[in-house]
PDB file of N, CA and C in Angstrom:
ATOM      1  N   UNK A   1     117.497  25.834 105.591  1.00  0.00           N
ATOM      2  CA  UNK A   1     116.963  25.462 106.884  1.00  0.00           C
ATOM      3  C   UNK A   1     117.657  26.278 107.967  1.00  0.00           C
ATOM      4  N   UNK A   2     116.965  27.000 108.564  1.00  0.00           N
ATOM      5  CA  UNK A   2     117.563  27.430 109.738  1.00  0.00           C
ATOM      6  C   UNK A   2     118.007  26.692 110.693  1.00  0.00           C
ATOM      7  N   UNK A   3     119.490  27.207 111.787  1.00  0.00           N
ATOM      8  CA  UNK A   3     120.015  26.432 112.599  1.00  0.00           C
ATOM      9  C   UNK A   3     119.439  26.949 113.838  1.00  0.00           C
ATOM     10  N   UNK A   4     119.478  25.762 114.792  1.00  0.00           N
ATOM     11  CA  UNK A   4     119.203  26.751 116.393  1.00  0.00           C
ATOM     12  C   UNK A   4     120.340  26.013 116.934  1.00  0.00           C
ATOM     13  N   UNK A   5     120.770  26.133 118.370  1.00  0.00           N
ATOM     14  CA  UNK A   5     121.237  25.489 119.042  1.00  0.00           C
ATOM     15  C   UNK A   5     120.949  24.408 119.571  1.00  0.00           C
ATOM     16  N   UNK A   6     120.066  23.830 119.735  1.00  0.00           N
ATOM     17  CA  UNK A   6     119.499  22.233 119.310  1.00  0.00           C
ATOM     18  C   UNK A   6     119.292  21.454 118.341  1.00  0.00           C
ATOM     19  N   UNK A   7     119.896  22.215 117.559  1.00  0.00           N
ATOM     20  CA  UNK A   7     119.371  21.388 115.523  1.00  0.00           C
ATOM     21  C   UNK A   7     120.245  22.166 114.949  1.00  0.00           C
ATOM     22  N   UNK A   8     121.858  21.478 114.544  1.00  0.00           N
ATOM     23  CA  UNK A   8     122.652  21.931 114.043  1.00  0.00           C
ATOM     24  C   UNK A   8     123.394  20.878 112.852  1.00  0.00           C
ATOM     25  N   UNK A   9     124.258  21.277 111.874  1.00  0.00           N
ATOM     26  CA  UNK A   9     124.876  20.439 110.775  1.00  0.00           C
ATOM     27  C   UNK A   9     125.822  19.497 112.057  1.00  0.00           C
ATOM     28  N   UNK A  10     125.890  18.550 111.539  1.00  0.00           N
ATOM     29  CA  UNK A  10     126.695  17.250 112.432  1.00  0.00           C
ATOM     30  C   UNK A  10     128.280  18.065 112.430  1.00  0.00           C
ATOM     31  N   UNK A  11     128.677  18.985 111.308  1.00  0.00           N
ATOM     32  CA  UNK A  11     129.929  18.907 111.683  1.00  0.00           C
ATOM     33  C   UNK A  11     130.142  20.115 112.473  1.00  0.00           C
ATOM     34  N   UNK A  12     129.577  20.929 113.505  1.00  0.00           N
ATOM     35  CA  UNK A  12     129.831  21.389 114.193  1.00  0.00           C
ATOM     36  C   UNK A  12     129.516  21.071 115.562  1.00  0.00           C
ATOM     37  N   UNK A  13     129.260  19.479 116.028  1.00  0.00           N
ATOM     38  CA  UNK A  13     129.041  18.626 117.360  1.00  0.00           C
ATOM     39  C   UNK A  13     130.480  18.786 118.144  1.00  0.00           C
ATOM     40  N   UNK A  14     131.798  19.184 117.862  1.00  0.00           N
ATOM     41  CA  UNK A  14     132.989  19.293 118.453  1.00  0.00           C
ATOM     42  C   UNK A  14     133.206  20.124 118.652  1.00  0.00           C
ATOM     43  N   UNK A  15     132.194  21.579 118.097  1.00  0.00           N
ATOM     44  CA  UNK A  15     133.038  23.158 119.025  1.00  0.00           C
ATOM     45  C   UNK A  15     132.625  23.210 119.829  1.00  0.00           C
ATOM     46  N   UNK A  16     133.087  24.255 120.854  1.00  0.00           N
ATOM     47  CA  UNK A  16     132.815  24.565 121.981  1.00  0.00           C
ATOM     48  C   UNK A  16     131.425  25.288 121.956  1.00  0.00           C
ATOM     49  N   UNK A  17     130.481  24.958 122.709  1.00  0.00           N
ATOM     50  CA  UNK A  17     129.173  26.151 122.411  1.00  0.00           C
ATOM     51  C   UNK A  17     129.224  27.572 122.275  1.00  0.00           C
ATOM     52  N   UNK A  18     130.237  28.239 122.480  1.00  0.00           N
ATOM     53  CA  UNK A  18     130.431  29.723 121.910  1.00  0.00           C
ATOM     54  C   UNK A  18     130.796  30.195 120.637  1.00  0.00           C
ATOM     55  N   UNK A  19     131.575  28.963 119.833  1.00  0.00           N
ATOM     56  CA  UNK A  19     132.020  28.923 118.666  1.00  0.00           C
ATOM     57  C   UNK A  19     130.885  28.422 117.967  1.00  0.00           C
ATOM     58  N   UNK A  20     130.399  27.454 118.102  1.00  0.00           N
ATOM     59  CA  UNK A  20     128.870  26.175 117.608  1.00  0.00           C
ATOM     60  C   UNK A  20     127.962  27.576 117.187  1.00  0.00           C
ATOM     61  N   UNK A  21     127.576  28.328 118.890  1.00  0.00           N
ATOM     62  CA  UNK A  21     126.947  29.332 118.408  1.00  0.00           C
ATOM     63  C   UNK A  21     127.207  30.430 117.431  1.00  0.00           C
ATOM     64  N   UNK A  22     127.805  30.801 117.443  1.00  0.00           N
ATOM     65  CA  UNK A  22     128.492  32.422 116.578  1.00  0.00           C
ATOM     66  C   UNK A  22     128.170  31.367 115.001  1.00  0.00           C
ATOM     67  N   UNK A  23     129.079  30.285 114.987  1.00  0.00           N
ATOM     68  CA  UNK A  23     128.654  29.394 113.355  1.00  0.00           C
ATOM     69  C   UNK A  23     127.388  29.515 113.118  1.00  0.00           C
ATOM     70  N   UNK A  24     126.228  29.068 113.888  1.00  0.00           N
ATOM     71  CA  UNK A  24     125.057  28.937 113.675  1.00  0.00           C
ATOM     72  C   UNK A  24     124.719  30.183 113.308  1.00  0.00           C
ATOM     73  N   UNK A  25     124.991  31.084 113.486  1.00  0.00           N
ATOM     74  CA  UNK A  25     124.517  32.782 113.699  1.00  0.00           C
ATOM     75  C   UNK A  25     124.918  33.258 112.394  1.00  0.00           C
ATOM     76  N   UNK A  26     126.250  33.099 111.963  1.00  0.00           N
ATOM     77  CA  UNK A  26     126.690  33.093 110.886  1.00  0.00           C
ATOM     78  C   UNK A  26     126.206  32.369 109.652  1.00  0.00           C
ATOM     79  N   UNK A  27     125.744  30.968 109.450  1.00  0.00           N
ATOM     80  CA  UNK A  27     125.393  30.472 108.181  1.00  0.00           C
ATOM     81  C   UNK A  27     123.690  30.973 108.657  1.00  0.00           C
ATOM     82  N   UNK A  28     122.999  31.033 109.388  1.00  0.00           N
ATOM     83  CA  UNK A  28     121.539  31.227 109.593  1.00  0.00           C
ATOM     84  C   UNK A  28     121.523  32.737 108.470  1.00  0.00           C
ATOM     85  N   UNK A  29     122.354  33.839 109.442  1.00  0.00           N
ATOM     86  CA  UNK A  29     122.751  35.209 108.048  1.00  0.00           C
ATOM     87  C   UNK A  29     122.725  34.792 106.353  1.00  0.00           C
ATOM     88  N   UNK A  30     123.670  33.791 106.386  1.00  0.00           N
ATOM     89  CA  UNK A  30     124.029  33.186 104.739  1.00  0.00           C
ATOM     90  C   UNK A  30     122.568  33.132 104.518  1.00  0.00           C
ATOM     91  N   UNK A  31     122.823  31.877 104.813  1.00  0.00           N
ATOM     92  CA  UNK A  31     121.120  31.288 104.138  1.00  0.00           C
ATOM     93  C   UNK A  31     120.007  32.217 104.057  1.00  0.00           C
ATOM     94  N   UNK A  32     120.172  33.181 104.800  1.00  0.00           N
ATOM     95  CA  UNK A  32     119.025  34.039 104.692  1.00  0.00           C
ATOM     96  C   UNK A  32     119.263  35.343 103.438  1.00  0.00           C
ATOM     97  N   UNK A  33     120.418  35.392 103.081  1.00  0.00           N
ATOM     98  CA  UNK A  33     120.845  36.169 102.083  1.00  0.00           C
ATOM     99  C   UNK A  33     120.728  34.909 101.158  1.00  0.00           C
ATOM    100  N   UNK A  34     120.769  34.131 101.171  1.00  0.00           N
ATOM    101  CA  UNK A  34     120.514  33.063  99.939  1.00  0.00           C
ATOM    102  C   UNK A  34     121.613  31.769  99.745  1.00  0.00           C
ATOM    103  N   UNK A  35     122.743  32.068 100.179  1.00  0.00           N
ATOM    104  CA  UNK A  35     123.703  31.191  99.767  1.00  0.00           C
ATOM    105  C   UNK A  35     122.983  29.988 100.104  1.00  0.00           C
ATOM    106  N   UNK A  36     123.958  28.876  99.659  1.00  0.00           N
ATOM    107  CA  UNK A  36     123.421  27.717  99.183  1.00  0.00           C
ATOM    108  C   UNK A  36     124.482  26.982 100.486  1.00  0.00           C
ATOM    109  N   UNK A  37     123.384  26.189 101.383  1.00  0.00           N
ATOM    110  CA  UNK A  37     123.633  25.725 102.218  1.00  0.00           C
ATOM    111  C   UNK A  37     124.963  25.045 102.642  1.00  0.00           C
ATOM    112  N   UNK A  38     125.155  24.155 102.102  1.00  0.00           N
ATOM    113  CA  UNK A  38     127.232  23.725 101.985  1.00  0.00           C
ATOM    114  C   UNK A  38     127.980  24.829 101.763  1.00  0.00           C
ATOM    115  N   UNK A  39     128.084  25.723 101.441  1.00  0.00           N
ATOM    116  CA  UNK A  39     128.761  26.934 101.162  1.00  0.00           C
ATOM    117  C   UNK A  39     128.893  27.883 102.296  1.00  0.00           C
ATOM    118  N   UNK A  40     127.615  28.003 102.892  1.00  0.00           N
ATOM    119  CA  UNK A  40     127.023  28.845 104.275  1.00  0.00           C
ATOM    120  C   UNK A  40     127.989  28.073 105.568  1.00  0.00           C
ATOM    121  N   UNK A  41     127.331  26.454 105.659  1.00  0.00           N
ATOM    122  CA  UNK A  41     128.319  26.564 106.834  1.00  0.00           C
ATOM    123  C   UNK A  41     129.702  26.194 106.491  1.00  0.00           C
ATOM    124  N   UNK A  42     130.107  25.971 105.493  1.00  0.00           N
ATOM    125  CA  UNK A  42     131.755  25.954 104.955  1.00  0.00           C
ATOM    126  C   UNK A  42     132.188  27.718 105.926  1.00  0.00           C
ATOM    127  N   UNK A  43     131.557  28.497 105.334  1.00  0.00           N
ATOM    128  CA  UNK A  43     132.216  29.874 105.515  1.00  0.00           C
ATOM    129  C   UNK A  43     132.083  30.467 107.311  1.00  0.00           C
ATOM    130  N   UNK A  44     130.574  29.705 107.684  1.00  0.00           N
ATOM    131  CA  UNK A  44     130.643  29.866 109.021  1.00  0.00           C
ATOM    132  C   UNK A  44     131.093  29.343 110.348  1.00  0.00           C
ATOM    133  N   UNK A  45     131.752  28.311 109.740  1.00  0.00           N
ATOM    134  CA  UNK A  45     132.626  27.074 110.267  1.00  0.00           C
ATOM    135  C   UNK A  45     133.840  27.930 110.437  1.00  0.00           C
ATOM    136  N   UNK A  46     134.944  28.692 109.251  1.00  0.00           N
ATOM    137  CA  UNK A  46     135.742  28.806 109.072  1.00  0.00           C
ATOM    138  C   UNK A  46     135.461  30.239 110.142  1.00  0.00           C
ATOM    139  N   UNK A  47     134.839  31.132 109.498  1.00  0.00           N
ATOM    140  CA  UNK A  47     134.817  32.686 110.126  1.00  0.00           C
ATOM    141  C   UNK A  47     134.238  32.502 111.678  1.00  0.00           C
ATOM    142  N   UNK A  48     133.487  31.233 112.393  1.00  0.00           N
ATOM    143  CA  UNK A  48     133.296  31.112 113.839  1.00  0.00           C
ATOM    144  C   UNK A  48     134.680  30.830 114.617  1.00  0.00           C
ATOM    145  N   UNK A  49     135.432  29.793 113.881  1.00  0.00           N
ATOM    146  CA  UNK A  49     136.702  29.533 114.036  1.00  0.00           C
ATOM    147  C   UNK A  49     137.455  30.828 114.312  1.00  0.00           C
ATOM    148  N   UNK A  50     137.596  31.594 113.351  1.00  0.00           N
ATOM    149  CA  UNK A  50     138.670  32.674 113.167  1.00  0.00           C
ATOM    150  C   UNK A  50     137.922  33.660 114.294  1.00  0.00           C
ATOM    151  N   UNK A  51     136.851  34.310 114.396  1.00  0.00           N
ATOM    152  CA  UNK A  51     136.651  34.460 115.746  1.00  0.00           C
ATOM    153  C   UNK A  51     136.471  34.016 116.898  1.00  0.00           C
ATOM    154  N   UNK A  52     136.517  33.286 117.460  1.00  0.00           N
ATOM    155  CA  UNK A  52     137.494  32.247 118.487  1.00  0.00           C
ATOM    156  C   UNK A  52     138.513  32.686 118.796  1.00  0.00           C
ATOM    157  N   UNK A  53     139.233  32.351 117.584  1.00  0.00           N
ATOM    158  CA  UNK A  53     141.057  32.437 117.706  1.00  0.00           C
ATOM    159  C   UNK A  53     141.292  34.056 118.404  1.00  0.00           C
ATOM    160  N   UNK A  54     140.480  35.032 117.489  1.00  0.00           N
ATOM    161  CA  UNK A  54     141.017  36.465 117.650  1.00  0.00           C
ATOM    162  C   UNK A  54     140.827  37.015 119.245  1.00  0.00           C
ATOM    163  N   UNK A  55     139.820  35.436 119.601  1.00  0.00           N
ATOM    164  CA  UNK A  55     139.120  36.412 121.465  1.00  0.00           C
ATOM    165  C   UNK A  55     140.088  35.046 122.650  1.00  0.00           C
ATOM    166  N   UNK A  56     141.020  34.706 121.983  1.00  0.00           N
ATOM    167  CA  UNK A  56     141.074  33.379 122.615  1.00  0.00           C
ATOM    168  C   UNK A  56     140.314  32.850 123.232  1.00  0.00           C
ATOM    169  N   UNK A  57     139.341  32.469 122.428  1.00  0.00           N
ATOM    170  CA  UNK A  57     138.440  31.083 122.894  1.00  0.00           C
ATOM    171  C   UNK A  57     138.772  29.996 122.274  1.00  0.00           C
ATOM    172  N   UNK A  58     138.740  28.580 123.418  1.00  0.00           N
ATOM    173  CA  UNK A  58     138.951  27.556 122.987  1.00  0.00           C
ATOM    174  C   UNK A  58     137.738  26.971 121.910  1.00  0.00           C
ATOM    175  N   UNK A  59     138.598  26.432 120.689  1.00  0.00           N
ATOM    176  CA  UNK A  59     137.744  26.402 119.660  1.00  0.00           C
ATOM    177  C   UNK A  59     137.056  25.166 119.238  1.00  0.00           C
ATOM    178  N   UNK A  60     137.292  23.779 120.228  1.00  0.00           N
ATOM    179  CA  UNK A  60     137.153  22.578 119.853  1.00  0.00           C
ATOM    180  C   UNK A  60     136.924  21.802 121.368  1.00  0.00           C
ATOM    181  N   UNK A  61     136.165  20.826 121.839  1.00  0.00           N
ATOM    182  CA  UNK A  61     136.354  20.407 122.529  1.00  0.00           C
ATOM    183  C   UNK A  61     137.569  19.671 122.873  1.00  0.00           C
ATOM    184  N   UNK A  62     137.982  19.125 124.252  1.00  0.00           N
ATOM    185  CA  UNK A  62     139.350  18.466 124.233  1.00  0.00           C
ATOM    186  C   UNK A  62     139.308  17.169 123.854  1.00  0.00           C
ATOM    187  N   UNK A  63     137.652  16.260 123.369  1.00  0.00           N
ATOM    188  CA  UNK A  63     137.824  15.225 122.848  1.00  0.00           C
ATOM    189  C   UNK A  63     137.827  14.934 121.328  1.00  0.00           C
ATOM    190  N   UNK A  64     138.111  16.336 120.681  1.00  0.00           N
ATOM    191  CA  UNK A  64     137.450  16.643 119.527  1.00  0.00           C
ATOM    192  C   UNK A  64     138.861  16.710 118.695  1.00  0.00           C
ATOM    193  N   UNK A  65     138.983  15.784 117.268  1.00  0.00           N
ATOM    194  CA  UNK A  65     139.950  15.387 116.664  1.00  0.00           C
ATOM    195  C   UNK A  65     140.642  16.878 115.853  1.00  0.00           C
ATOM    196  N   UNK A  66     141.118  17.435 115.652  1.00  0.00           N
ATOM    197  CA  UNK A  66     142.203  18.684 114.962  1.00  0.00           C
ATOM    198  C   UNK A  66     142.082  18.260 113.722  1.00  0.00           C
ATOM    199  N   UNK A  67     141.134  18.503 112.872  1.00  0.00           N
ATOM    200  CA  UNK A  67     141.155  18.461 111.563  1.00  0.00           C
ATOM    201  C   UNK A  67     141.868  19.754 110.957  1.00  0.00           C
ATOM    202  N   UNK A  68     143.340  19.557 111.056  1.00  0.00           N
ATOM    203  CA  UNK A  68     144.546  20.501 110.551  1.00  0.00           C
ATOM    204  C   UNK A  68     145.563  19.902 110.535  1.00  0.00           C
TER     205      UNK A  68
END
């Protein structure tokens, strides 16, 4: 299933919309190469994250729990 920015996996409701986006952008790629959906946004969760970090962007909202 493709993601948009209005229709996204529940566990990306706590990033910031620059991160939310780039994830979405990222597993939408997966899935379209085939990977298998839990896998897609596992990896685009992680690699939206890690670009974030590299541009310092804040990666989580400030009401949003630190699952680390």
């Amino acid at each position: 299933m493709p993601y948009t920015k209005k229709e996204y996996p529940a566990s990306l409701r706590n990033f910031m919309a620059p991160v939310r986006n780039k994830a979405i952008d990222i597993a939408n790629a997966l899935l379209t190469d085939g990977a298998d959906e839990s896998k897609a946004i596992a990896i685009a969760t992680a690699k939206a994250e890690e670009w974030a970090l590299k541009r310092s962007i804040k990666v989580r909202k400030d009401n949003a729990p630190e699952n680390k």
